[in-house]
Protein backbone atom coordinates (compact mmCIF):
# COMPACT_ATOMS: atom_id res chain seq x y z
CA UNK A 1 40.18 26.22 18.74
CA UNK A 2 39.44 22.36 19.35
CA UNK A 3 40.30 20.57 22.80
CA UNK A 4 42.70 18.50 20.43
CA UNK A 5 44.51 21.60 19.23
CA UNK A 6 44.96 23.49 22.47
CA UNK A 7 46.34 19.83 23.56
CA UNK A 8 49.05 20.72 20.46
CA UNK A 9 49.34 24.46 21.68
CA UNK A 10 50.07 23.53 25.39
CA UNK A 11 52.82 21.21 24.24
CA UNK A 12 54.29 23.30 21.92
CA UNK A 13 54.24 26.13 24.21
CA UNK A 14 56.32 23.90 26.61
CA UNK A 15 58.92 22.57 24.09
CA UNK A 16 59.13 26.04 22.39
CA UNK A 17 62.40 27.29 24.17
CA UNK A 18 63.96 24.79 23.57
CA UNK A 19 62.82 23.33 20.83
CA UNK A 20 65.66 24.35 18.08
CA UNK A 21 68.38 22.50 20.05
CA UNK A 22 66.41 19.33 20.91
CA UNK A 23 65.51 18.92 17.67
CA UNK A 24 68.15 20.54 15.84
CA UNK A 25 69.24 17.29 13.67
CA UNK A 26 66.36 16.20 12.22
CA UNK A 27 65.11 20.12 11.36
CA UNK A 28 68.31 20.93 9.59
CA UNK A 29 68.14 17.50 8.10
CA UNK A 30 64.46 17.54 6.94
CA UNK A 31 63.88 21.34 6.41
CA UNK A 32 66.34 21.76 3.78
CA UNK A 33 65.50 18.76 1.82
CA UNK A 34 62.06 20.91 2.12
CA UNK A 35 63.93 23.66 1.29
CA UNK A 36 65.29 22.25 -2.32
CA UNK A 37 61.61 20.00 -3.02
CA UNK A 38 59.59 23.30 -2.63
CA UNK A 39 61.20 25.40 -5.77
CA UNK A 40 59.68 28.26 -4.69
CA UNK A 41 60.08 31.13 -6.86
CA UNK A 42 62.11 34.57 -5.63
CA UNK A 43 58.61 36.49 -6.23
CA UNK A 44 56.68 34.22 -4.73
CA UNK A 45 54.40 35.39 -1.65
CA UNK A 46 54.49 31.93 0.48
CA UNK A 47 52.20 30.75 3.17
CA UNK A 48 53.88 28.19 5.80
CA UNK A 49 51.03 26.39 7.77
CA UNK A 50 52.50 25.45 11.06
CA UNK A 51 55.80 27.62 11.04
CA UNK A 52 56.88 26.51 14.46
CA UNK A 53 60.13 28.25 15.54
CA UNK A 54 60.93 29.87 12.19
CA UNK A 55 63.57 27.73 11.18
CA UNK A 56 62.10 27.36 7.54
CA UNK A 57 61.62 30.99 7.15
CA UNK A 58 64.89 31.06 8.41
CA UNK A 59 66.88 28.84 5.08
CA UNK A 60 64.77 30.39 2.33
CA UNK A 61 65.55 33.89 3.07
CA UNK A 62 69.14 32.58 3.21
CA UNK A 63 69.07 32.32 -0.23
CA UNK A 64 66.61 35.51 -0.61
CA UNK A 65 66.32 37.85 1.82
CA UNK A 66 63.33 39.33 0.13
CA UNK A 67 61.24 36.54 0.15
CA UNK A 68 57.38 37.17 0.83
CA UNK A 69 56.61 34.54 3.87
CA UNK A 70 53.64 34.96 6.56
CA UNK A 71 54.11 31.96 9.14
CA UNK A 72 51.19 30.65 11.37
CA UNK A 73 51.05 28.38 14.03
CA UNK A 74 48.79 27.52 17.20
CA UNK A 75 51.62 28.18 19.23
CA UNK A 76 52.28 31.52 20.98
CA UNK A 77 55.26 30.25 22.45
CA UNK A 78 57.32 29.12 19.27
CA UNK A 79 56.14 31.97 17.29
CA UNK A 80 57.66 34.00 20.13
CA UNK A 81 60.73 32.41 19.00
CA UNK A 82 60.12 32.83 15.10
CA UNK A 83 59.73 36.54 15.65
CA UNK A 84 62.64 36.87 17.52
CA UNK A 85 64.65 35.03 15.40
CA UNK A 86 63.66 36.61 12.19
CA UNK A 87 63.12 40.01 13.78
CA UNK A 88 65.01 42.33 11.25
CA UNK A 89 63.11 41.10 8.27
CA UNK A 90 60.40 43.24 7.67
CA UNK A 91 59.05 40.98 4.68
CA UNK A 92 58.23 38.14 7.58
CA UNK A 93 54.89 38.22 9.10
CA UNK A 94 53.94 35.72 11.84
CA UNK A 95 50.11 34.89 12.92
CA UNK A 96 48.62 32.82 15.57
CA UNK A 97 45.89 30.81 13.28
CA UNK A 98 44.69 27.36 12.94
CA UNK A 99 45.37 25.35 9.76
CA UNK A 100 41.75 25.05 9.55
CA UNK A 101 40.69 28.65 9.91
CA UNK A 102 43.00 30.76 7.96
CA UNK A 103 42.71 34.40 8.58
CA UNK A 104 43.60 35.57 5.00
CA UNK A 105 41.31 36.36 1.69
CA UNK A 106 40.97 33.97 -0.68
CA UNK A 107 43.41 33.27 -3.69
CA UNK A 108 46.51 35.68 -1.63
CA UNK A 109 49.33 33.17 -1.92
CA UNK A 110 51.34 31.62 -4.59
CA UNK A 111 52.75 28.88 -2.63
CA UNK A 112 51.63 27.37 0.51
CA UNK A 113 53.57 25.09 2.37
CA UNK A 114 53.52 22.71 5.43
CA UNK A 115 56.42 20.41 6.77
CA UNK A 116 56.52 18.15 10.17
CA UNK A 117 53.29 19.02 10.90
CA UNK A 118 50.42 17.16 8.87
CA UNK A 119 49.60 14.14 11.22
CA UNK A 120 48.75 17.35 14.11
CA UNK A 121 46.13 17.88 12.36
CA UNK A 122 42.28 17.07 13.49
CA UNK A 123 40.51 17.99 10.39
CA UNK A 124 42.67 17.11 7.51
CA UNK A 125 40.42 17.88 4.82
CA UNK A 126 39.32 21.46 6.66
CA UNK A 127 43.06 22.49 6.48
CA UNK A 128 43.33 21.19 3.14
CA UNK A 129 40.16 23.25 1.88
CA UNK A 130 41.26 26.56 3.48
CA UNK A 131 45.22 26.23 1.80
CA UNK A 132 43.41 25.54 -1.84
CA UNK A 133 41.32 28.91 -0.53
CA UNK A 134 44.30 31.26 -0.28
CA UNK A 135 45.81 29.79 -3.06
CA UNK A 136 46.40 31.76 -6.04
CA UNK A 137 44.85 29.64 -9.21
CA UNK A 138 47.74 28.90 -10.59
CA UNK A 139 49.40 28.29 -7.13
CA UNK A 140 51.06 25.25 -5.55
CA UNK A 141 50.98 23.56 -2.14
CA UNK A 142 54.20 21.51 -0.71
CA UNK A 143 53.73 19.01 1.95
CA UNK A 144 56.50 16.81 3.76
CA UNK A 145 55.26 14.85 6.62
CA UNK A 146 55.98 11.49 8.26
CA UNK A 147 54.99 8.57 5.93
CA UNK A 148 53.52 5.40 7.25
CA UNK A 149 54.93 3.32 4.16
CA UNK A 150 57.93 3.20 6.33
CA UNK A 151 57.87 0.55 9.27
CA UNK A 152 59.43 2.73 12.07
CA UNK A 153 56.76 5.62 11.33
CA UNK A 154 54.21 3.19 11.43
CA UNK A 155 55.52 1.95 14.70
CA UNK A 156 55.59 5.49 15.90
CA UNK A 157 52.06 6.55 14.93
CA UNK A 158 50.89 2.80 16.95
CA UNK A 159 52.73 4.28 19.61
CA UNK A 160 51.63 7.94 19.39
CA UNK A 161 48.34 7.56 18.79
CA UNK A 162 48.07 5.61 22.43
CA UNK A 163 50.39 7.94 24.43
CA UNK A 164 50.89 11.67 23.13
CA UNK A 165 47.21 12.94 22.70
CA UNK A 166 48.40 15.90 20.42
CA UNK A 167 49.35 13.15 18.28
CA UNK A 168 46.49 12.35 15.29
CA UNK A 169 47.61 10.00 12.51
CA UNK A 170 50.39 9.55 9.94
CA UNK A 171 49.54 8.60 6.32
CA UNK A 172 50.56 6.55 3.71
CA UNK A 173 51.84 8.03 0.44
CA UNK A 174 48.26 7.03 -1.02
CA UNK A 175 46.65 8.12 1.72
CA UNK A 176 47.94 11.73 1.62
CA UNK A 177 47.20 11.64 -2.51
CA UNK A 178 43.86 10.48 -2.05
CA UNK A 179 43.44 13.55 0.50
CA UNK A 180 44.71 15.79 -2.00
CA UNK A 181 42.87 14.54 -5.02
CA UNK A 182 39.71 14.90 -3.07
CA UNK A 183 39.99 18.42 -1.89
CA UNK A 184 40.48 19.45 -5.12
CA UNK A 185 44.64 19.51 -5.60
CA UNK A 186 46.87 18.22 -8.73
CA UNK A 187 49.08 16.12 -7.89
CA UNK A 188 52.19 17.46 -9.47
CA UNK A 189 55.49 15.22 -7.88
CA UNK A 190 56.01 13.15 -5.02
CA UNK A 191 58.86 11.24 -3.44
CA UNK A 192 59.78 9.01 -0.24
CA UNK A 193 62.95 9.86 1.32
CA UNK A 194 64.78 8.50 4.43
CA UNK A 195 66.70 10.65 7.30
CA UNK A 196 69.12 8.72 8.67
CA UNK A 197 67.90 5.13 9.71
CA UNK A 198 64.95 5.98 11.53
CA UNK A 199 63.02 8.89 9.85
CA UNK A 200 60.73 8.28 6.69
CA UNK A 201 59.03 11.23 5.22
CA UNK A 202 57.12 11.73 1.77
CA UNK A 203 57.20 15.11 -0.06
CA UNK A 204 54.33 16.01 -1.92
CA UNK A 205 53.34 18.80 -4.43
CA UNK A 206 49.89 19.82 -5.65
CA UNK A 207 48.61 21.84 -8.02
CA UNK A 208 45.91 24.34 -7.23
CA UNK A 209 43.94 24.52 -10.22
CA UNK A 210 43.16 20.60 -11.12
CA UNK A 211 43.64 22.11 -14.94
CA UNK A 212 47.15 23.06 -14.92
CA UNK A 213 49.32 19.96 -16.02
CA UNK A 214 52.86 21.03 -14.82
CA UNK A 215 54.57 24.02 -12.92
């Protein structure tokens, strides 16, 4: 693990307890917007990079209680929380793992997904290489993150990027596309979208085979 992500895991292992209820708002808010953007398929096995408490695992299986999901994240701490939230699901599988050394065989997944959690990461294009890796060839990745188009996001990565060292960098919308494109990905759909006044995200998803021209 890097210095920068045990900087990430120490935090995150702070905030985990109480991490639902502090941010409660702008999870609900942003995680099912996620929720509808990701169309992910009843059958689907899904991969979320940076699971946090849960709370994503939490909506799909709201709608299917069968749903295939393994969750990682660096932090012990808030995957304490996911596993005791989601205990009585035995279809949920939660792994301590970096986004840029997954622990799985290659091509395992048919969707892998990441929201909130993008501009943690030190080594973009690593994490971006190992989700194409576990992704099935006809398999999609879904990305929402905090998008520097908007001015308050930019003001917040300024801001971040001086005073929370856990903190890496926020993208533009081309940004993240060029990143994609270059490690590989089709870019399938993509949208802006506002929470409330101050939070401006961008969904994104990729193809995982550069051939395949639509979902």
């Amino acid at each position: 693990m890097s210095s920068i992500e045990s900087t990430v895991t120490d935090q995150y292992d702070q905030l985990a307890n109480v991490y639902d209820r502090r941010w409660k708002r702008y999870v609900t808010n942003t995680l099912n917007f996620f929720k509808g953007w990701a169309e992910i398929a009843p059958t689907a096995a899904v991969l979320d990079i940076a699971c946090g408490t849960g709370e994503l695992e939490r909506l799909l299986l709201q709608d299917n209680p069968t749903q295939i999901i393994t969750g990682i994240d660096i932090s012990e701490q808030m995957l304490g929380q996911a596993k005791k939230k989601l205990e009585r699901y035995p279809n949920i599988a939660f792994e301590k793992a970096s986004a840029s050394d997954l622990p799985f065989p290659d091509q395992g997944f048919d969707v892998v997904v990441s929201a909130n959690a993008f501009h943690y990461f030190p080594d973009p294009q690593a994490a971006l290489a190992e989700m194409k890796r576990v992704l099935k060839p006809d398999g999609k990745l879904v990305i929402l993150d905090w998008c520097r188009d908007f001015w308050f996001c930019r003001l917040c990565d300024w801001g971040l990027q001086k005073l929370d060292p856990a903190h890496q960098q926020c993208y533009t919308e081309a940004e993240l596309h060029s990143l994609l494109e270059n490690a590989g990905f089709r870019l399938s759909r993509a949208q802006r979208v506002r929470f409330d006044v101050i939070w401006g995200l961008m969904a994104v998803t990729a193809l995982s085979d550069p051939s395949v021209q639509k979902l």
